[in-house]
PDB file of N, CA and C in Angstrom:
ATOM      1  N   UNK A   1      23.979  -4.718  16.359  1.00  0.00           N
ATOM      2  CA  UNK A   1      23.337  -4.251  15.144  1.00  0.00           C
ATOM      3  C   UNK A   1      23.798  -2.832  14.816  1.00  0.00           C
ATOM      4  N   UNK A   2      23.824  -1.837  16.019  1.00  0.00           N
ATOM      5  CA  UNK A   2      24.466  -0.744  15.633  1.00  0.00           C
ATOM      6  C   UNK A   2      25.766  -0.163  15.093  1.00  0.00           C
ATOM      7  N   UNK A   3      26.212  -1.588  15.870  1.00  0.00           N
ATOM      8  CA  UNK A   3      27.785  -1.508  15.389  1.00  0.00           C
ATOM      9  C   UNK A   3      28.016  -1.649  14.283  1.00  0.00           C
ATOM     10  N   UNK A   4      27.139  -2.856  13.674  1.00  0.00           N
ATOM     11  CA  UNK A   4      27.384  -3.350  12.225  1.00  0.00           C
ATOM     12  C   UNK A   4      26.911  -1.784  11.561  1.00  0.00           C
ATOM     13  N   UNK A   5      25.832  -1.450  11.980  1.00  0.00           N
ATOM     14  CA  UNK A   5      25.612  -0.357  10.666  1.00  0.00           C
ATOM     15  C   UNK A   5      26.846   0.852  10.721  1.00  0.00           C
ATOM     16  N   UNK A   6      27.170   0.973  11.794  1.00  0.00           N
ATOM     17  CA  UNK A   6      28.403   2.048  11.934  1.00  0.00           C
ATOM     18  C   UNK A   6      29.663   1.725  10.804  1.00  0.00           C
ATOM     19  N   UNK A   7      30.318   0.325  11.119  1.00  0.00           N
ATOM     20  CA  UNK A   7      31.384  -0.026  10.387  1.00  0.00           C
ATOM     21  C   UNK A   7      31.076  -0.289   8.915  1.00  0.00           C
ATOM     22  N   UNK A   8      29.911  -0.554   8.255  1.00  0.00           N
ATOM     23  CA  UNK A   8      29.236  -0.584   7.262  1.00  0.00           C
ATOM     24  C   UNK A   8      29.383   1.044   6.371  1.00  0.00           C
ATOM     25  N   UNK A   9      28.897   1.535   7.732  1.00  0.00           N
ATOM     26  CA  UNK A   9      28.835   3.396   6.926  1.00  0.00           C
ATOM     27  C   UNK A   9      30.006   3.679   6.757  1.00  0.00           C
ATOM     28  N   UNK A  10      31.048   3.397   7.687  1.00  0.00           N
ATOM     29  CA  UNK A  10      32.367   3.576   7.544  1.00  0.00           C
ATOM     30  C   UNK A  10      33.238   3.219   6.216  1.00  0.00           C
ATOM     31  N   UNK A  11      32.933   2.146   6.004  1.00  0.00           N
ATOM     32  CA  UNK A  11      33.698   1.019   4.854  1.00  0.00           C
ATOM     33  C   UNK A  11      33.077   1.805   3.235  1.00  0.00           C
ATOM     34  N   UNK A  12      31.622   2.124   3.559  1.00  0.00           N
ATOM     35  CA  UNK A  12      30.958   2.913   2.390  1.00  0.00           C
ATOM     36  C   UNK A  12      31.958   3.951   2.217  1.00  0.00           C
ATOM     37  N   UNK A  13      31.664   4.974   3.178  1.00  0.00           N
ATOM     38  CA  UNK A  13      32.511   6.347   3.392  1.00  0.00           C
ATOM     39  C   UNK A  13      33.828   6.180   2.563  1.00  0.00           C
ATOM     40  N   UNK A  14      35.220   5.287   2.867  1.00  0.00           N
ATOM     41  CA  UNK A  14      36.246   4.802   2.154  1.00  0.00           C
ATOM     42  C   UNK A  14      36.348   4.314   1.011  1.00  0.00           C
ATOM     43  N   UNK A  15      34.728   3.561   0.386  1.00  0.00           N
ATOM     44  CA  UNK A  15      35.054   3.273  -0.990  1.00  0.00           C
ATOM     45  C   UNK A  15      34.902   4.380  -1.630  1.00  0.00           C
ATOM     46  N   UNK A  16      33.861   5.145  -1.154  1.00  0.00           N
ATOM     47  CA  UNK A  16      33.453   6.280  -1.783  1.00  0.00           C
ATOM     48  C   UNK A  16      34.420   6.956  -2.403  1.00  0.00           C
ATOM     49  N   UNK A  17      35.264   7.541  -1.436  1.00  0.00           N
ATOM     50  CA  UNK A  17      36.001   8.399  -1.405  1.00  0.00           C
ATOM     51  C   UNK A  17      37.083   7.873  -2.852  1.00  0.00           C
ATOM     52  N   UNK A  18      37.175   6.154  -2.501  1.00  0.00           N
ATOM     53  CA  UNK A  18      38.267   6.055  -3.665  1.00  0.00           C
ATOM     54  C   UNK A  18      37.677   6.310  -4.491  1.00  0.00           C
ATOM     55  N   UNK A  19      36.875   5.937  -4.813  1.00  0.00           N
ATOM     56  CA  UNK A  19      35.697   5.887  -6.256  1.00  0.00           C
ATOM     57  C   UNK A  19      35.889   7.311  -6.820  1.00  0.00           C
ATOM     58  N   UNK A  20      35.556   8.198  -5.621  1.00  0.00           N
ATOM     59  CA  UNK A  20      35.464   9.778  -6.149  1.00  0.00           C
ATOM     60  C   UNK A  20      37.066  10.254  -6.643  1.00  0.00           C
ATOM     61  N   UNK A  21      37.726   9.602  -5.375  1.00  0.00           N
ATOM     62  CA  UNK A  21      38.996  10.501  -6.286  1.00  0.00           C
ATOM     63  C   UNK A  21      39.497  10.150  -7.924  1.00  0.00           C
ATOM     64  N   UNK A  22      39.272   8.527  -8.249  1.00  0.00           N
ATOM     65  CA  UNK A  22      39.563   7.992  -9.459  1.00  0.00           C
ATOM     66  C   UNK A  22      38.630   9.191 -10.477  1.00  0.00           C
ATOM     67  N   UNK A  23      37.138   9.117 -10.082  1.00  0.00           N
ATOM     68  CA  UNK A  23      36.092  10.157 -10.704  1.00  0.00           C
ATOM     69  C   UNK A  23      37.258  11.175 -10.986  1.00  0.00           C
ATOM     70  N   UNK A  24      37.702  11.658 -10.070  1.00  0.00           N
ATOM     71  CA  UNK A  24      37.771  13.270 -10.175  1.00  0.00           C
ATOM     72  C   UNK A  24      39.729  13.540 -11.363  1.00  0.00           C
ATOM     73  N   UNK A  25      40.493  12.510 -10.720  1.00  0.00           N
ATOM     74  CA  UNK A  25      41.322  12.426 -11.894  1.00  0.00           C
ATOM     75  C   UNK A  25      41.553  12.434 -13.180  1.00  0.00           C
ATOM     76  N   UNK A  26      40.560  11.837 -13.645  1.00  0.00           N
ATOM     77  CA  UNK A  26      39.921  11.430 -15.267  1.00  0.00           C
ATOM     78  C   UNK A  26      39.384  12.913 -15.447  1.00  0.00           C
ATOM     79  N   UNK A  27      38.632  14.057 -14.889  1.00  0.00           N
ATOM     80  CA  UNK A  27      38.060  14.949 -15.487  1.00  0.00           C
ATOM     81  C   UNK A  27      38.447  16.361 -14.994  1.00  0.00           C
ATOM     82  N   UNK A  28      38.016  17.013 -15.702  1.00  0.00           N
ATOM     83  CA  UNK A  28      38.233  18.492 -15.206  1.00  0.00           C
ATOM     84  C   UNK A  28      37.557  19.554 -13.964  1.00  0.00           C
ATOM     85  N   UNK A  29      36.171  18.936 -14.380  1.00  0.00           N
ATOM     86  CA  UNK A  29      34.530  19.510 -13.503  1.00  0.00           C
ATOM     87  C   UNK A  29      33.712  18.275 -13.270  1.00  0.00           C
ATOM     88  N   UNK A  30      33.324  18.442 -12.250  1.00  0.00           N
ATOM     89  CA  UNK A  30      31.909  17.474 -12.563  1.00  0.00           C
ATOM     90  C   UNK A  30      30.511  19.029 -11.766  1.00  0.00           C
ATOM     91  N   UNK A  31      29.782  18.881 -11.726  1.00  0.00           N
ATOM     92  CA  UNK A  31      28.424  19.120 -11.669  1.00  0.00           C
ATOM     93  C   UNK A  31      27.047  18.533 -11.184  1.00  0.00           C
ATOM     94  N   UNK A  32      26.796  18.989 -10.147  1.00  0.00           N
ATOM     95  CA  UNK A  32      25.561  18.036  -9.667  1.00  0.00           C
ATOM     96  C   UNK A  32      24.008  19.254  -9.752  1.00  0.00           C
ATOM     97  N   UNK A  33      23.105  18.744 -10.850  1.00  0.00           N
ATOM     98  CA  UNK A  33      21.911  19.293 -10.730  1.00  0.00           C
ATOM     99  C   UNK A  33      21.121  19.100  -9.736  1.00  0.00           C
ATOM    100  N   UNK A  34      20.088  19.968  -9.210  1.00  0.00           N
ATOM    101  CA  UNK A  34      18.829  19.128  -8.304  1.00  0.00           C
ATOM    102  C   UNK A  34      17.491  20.428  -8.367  1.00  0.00           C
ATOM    103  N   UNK A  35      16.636  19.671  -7.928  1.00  0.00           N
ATOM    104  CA  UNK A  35      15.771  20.851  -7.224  1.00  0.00           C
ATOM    105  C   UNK A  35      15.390  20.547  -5.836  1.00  0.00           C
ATOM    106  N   UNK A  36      16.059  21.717  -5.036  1.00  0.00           N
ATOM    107  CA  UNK A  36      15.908  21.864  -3.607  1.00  0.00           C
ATOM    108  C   UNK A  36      14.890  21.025  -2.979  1.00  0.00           C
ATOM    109  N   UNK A  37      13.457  21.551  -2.793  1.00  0.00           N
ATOM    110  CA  UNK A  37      12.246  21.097  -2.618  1.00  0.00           C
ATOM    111  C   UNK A  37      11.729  20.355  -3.185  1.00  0.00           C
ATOM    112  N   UNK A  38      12.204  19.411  -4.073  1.00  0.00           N
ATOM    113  CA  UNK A  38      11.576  18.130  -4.972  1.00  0.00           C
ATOM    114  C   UNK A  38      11.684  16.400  -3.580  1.00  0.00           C
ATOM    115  N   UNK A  39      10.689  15.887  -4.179  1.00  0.00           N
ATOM    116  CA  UNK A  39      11.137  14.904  -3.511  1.00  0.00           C
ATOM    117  C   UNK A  39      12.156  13.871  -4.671  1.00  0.00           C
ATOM    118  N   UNK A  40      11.809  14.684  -5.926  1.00  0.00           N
ATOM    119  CA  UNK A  40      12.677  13.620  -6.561  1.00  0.00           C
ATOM    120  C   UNK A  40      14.226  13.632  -6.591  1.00  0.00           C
ATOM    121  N   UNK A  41      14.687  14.681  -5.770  1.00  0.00           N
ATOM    122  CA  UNK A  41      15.764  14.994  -5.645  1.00  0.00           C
ATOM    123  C   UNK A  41      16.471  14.885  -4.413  1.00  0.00           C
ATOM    124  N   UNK A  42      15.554  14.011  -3.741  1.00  0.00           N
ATOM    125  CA  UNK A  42      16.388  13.565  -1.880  1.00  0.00           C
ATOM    126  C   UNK A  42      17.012  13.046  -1.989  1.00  0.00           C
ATOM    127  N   UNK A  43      17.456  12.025  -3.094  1.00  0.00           N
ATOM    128  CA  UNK A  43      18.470  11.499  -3.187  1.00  0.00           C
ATOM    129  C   UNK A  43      19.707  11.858  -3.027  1.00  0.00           C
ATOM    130  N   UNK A  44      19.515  12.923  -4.324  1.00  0.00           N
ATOM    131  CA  UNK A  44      20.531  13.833  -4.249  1.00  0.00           C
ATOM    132  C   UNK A  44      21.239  14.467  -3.299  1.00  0.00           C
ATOM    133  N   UNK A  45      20.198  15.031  -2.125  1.00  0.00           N
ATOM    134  CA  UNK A  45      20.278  15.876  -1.596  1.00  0.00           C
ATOM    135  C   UNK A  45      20.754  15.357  -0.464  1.00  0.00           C
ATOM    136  N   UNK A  46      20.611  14.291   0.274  1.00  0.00           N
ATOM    137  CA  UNK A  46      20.770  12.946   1.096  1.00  0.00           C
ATOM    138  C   UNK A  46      22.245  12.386   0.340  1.00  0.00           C
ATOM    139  N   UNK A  47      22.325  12.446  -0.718  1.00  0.00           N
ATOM    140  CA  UNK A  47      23.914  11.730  -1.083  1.00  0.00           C
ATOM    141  C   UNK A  47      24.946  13.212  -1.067  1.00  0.00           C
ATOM    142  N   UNK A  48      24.677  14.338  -1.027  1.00  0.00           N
ATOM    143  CA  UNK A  48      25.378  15.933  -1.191  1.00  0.00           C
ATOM    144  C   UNK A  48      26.034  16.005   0.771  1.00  0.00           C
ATOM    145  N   UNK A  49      24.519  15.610   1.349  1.00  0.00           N
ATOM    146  CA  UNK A  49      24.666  15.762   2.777  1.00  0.00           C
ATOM    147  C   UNK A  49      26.123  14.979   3.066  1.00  0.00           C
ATOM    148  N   UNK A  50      25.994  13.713   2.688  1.00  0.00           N
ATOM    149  CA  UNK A  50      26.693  12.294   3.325  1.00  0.00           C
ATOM    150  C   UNK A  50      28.043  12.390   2.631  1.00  0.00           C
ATOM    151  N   UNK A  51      28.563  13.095   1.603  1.00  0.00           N
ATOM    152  CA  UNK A  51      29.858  12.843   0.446  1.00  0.00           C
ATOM    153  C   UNK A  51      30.625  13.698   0.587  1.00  0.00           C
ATOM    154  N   UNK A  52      29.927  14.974  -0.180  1.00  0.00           N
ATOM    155  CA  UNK A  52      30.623  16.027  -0.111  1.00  0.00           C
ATOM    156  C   UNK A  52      31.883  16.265   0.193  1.00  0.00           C
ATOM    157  N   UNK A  53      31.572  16.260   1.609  1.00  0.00           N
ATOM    158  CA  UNK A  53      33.257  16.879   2.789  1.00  0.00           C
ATOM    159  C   UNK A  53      34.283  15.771   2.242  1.00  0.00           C
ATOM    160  N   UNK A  54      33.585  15.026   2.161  1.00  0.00           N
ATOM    161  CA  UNK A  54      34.916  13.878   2.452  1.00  0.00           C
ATOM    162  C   UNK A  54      35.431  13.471   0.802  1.00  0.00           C
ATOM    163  N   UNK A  55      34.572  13.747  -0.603  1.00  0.00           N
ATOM    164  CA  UNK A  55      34.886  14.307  -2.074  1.00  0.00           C
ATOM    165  C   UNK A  55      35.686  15.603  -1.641  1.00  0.00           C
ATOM    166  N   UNK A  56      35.293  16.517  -1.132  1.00  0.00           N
ATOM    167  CA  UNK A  56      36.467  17.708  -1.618  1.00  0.00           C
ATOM    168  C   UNK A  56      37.632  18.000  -0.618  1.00  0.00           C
ATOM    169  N   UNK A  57      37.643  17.221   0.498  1.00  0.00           N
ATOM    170  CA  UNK A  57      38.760  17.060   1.027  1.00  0.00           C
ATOM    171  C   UNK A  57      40.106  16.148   0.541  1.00  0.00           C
ATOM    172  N   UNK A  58      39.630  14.917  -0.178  1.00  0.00           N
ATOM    173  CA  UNK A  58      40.331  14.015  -1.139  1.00  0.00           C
ATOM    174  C   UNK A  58      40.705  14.827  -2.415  1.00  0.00           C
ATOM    175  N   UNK A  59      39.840  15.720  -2.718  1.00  0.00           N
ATOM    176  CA  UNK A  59      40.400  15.913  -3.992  1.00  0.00           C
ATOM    177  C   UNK A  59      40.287  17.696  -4.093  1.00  0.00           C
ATOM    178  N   UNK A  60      40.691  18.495  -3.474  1.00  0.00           N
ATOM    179  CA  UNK A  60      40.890  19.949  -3.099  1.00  0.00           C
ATOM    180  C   UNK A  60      41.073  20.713  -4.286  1.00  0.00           C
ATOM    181  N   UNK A  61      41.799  20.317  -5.704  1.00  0.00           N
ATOM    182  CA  UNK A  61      42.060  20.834  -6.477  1.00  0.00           C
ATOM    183  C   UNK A  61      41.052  20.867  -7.648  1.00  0.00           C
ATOM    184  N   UNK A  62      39.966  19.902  -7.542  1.00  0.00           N
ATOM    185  CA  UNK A  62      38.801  19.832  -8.411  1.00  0.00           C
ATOM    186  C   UNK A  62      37.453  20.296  -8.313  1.00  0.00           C
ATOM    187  N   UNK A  63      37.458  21.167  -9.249  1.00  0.00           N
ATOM    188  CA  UNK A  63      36.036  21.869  -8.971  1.00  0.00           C
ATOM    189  C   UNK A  63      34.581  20.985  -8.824  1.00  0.00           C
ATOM    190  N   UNK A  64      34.089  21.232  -7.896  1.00  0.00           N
ATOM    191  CA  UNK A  64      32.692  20.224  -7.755  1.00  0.00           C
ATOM    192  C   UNK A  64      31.809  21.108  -7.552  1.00  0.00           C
ATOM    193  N   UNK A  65      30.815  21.491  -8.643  1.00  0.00           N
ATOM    194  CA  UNK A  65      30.070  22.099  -8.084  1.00  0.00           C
ATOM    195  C   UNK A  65      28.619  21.690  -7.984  1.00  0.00           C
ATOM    196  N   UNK A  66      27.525  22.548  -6.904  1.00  0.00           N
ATOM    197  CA  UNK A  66      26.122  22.202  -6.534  1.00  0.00           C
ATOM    198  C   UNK A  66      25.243  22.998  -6.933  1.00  0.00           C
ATOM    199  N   UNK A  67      24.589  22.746  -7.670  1.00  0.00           N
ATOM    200  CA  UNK A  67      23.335  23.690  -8.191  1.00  0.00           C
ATOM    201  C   UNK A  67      21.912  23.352  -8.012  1.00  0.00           C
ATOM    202  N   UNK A  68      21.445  24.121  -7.642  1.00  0.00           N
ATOM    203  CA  UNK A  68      20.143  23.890  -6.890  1.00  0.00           C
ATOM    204  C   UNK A  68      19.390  24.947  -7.919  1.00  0.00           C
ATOM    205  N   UNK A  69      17.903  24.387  -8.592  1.00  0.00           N
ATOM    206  CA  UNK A  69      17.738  25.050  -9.858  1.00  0.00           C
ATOM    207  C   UNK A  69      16.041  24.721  -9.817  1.00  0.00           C
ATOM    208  N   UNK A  70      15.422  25.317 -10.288  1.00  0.00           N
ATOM    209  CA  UNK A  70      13.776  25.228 -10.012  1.00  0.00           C
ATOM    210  C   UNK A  70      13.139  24.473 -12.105  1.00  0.00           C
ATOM    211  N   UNK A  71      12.376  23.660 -11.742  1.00  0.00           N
ATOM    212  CA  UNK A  71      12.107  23.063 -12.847  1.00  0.00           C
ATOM    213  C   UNK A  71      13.004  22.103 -14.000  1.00  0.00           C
ATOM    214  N   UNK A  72      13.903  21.404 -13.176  1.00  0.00           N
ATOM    215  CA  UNK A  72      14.812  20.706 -14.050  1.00  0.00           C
ATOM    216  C   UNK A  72      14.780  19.169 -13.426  1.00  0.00           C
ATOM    217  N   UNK A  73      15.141  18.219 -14.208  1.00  0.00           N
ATOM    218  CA  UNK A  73      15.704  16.694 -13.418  1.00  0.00           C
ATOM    219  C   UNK A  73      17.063  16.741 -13.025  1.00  0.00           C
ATOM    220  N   UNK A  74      16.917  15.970 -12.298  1.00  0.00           N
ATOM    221  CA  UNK A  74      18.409  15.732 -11.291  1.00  0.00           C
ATOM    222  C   UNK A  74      19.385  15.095 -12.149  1.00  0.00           C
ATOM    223  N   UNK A  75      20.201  15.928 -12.672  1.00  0.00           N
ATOM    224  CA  UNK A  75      21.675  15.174 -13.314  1.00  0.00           C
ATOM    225  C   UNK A  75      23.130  15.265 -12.288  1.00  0.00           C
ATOM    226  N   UNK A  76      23.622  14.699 -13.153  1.00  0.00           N
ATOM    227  CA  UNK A  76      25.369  14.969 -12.754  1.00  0.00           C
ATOM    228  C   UNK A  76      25.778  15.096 -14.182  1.00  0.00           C
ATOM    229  N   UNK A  77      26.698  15.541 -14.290  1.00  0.00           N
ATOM    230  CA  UNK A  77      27.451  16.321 -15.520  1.00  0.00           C
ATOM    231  C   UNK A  77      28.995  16.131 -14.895  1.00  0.00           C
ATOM    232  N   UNK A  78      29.950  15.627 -16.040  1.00  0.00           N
ATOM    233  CA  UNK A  78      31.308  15.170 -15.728  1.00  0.00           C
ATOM    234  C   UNK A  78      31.892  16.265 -17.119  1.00  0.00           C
ATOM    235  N   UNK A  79      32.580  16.773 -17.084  1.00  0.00           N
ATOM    236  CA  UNK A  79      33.607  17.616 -18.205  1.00  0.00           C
ATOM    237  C   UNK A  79      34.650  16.941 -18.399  1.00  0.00           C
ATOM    238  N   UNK A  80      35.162  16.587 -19.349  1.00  0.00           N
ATOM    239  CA  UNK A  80      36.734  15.588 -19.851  1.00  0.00           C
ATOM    240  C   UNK A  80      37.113  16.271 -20.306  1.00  0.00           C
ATOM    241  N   UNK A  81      38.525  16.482 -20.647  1.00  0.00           N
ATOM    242  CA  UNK A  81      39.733  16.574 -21.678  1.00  0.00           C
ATOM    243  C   UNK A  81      38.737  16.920 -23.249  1.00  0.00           C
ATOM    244  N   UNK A  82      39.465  17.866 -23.631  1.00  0.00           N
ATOM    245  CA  UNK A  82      38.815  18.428 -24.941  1.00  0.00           C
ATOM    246  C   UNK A  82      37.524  18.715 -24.914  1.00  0.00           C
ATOM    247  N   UNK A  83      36.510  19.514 -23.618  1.00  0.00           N
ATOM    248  CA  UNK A  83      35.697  19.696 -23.846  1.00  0.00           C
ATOM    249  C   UNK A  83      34.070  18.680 -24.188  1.00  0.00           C
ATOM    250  N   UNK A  84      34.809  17.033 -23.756  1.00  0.00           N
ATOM    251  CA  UNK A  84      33.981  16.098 -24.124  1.00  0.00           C
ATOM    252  C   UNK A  84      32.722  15.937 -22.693  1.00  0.00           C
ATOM    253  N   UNK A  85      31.417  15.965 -22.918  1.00  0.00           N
ATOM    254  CA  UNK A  85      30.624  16.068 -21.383  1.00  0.00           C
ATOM    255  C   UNK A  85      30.101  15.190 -21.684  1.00  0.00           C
ATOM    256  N   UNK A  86      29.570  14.386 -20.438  1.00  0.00           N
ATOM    257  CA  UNK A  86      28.598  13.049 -20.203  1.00  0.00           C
ATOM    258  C   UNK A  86      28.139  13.458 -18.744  1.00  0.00           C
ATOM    259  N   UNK A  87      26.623  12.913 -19.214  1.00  0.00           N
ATOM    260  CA  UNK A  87      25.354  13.566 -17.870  1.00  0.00           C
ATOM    261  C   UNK A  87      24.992  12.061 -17.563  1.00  0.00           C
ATOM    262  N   UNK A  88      24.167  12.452 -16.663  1.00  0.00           N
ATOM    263  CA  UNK A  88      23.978  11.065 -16.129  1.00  0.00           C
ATOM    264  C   UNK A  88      22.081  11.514 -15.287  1.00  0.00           C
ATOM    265  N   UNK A  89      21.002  10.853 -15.311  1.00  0.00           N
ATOM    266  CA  UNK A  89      20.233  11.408 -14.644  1.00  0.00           C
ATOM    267  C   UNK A  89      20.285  10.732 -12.758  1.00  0.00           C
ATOM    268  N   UNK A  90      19.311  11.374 -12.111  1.00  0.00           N
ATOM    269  CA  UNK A  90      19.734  11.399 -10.911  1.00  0.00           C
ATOM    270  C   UNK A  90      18.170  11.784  -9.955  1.00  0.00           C
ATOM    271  N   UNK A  91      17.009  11.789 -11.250  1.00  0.00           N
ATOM    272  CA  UNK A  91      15.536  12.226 -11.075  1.00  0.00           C
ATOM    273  C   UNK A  91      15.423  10.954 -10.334  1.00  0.00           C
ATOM    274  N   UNK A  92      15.109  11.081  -9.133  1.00  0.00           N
ATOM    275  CA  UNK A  92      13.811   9.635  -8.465  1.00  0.00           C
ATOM    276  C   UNK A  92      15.107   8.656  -7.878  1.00  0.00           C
ATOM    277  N   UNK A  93      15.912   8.765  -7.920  1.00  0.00           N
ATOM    278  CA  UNK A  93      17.314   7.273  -7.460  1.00  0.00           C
ATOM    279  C   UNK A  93      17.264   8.022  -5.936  1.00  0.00           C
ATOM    280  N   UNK A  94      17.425   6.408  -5.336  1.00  0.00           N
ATOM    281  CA  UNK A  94      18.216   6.900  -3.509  1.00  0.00           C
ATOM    282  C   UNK A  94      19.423   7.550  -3.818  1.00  0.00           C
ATOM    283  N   UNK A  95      20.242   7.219  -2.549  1.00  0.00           N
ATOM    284  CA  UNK A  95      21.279   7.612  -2.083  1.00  0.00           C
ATOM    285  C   UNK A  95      22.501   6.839  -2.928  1.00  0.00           C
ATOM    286  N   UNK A  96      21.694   5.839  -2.611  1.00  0.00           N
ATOM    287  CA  UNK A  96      22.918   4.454  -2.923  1.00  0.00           C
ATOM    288  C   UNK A  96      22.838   4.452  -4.496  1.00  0.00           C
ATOM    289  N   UNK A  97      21.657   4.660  -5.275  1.00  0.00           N
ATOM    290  CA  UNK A  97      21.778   5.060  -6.691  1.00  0.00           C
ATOM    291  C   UNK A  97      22.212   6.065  -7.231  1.00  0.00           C
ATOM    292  N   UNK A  98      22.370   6.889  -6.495  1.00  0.00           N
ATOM    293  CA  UNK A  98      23.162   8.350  -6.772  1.00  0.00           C
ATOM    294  C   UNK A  98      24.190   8.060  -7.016  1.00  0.00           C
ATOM    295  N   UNK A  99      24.709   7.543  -5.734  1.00  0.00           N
ATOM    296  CA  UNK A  99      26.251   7.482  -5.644  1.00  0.00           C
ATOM    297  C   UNK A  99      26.994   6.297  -7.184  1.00  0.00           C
ATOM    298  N   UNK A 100      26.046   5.209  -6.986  1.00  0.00           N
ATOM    299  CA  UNK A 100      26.304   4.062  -8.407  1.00  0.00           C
ATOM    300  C   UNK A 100      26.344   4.923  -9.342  1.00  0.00           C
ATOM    301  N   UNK A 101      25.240   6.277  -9.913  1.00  0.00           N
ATOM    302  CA  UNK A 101      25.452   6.407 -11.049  1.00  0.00           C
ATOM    303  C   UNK A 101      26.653   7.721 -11.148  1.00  0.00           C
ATOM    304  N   UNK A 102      26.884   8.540 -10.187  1.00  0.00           N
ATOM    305  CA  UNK A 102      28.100   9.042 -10.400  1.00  0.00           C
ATOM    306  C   UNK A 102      29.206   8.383 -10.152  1.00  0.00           C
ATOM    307  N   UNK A 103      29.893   7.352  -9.592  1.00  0.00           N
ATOM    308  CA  UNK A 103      30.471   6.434  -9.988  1.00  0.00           C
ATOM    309  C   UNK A 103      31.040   6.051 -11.399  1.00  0.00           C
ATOM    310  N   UNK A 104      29.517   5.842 -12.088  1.00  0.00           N
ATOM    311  CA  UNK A 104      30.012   5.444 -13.364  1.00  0.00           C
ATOM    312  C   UNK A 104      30.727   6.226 -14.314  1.00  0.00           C
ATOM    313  N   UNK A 105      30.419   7.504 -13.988  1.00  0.00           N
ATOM    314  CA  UNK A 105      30.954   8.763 -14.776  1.00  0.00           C
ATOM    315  C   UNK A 105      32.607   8.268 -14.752  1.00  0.00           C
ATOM    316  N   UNK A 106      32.608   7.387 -13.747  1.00  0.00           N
ATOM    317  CA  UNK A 106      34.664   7.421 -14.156  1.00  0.00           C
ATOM    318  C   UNK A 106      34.797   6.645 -15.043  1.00  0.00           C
ATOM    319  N   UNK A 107      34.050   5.267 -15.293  1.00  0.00           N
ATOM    320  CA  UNK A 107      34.252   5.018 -16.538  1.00  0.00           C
ATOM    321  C   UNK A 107      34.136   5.385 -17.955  1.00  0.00           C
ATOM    322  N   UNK A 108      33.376   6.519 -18.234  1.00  0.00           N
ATOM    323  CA  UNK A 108      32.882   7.220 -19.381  1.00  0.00           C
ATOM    324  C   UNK A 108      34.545   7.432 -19.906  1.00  0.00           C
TER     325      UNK A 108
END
């Protein structure tokens, strides 16, 4: 059983990563909102823990940044070509919904 969840986290870890680098090609910035001490933001904060290293090691040349901000909902924010932005919310989702909805930002 442990094993399975290991090679499971593993296989996640690798799509991720493709997912993110496709993300990060298509745009200029992306942006992740939260509030620190929210619970509506563990998601976030639980998907920042688990991604991160392994997003900015794949993709070194793209700015990702983390903002931790008092009284706001949890977005992600993607910047395109000509100044075009698409947010995405990120208030109340797990881990695994985090990650789905920044994901989608590559299709925008």
């Amino acid at each position: 059983m442990c094993t399975e969840r290991n090679t499971l986290g593993m296989a996640y870890k690798r799509l991720w990563s493709k997912v993110a680098s496709i993300l990060l090609e298509q745009r200029s910035k992306m942006s992740i909102h939260s509030v620190k001490r929210s619970s509506s933001s563990r998601g976030v904060a639980s998907f920042i823990e688990q991604n991160y290293v392994s997003l900015k090691k794949n993709n070194p040349k793209s700015p990702i940044l983390i903002r931790e901000c008092s009284g706001i909902q949890a977005k992600a924010f993607a910047r395109y070509a000509f100044g075009r932005e698409v947010s995405v919310s990120l208030d109340g989702l797990s881990t695994d919904a985090v990650s789905n909805a920044v994901s989608k930002l590559a299709t925008e």
